[in-house]
Protein backbone atom coordinates (compact mmCIF):
# COMPACT_ATOMS: atom_id res chain seq x y z
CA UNK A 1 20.33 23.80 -68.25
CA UNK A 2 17.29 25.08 -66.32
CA UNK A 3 18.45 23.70 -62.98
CA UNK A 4 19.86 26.16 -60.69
CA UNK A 5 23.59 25.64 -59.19
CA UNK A 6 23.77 25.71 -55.64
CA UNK A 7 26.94 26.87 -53.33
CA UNK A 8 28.32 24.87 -50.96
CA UNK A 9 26.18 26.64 -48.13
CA UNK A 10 23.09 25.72 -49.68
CA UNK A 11 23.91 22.46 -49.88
CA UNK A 12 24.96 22.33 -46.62
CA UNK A 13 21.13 23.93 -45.51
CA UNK A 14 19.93 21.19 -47.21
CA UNK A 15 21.98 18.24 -45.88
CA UNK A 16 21.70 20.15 -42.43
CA UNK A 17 25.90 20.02 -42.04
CA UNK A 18 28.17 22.13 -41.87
CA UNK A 19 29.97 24.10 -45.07
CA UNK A 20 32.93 22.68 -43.84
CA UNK A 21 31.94 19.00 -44.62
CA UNK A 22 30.21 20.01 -47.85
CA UNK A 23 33.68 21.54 -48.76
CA UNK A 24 36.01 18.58 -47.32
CA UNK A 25 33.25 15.83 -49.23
CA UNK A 26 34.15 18.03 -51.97
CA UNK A 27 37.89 17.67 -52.13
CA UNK A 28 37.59 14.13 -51.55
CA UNK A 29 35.63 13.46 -54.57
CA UNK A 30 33.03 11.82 -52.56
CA UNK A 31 30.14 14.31 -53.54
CA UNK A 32 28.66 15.51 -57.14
CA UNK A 33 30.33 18.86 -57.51
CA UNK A 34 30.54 21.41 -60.79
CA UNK A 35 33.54 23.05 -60.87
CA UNK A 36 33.77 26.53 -62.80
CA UNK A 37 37.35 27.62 -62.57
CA UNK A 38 37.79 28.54 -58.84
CA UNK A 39 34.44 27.99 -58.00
CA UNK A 40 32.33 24.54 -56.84
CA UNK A 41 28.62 24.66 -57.83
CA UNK A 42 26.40 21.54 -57.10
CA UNK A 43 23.23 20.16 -59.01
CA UNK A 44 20.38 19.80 -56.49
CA UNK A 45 19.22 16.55 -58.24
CA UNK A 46 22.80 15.18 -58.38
CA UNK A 47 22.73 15.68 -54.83
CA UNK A 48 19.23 13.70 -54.56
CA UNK A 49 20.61 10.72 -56.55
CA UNK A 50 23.78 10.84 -54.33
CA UNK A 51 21.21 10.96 -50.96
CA UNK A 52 19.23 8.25 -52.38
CA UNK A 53 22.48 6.35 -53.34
CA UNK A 54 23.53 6.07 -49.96
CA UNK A 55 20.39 4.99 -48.62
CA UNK A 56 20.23 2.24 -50.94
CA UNK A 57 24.02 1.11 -49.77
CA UNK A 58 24.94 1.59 -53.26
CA UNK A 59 29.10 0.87 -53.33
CA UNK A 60 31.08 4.39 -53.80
CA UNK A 61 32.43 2.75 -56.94
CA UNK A 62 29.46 2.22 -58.36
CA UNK A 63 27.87 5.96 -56.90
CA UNK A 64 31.34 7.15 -59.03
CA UNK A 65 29.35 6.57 -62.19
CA UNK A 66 27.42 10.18 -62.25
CA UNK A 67 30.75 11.83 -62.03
CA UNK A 68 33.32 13.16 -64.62
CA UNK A 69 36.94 12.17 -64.29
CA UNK A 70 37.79 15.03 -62.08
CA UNK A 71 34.94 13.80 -59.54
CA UNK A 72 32.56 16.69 -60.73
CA UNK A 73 28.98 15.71 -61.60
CA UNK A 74 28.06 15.85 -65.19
CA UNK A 75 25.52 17.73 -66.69
């Protein structure tokens, strides 16, 4: 892995929200997430494909597929 993780607020920068949404998307399962124990890290080009995913009107079902069974992104 050569990617850096990013937290939640620097996702957040990124999407220009607020933590709070990055967190509640989170819990949902509705964004790419890494958990590491008690901590959520996200991929910055999981987060990309997600963007793009949603531009594109691509189903959630079907955005599901870059995600483990716990909702987390895989590597």
């Amino acid at each position: 892995m050569t990617e850096r993780l990013l937290t939640a607020d620097q996702v957040a920068q990124l999407l220009q929200v607020k933590r709070s949404w990055v967190y509640a998307e989170t819990r949902a399962g509705r964004i790419p997430h890494v958990r590491l124990g008690r901590y959520v890290r996200y991929r910055l080009d999981a987060i990309e494909v997600w963007v793009h995913e949603i531009e594109d009107g691509v189903p959630p079902a079907a955005a599901g597929r870059h995600r483990g069974e716990n909702g987390s992104a895989r590597a």
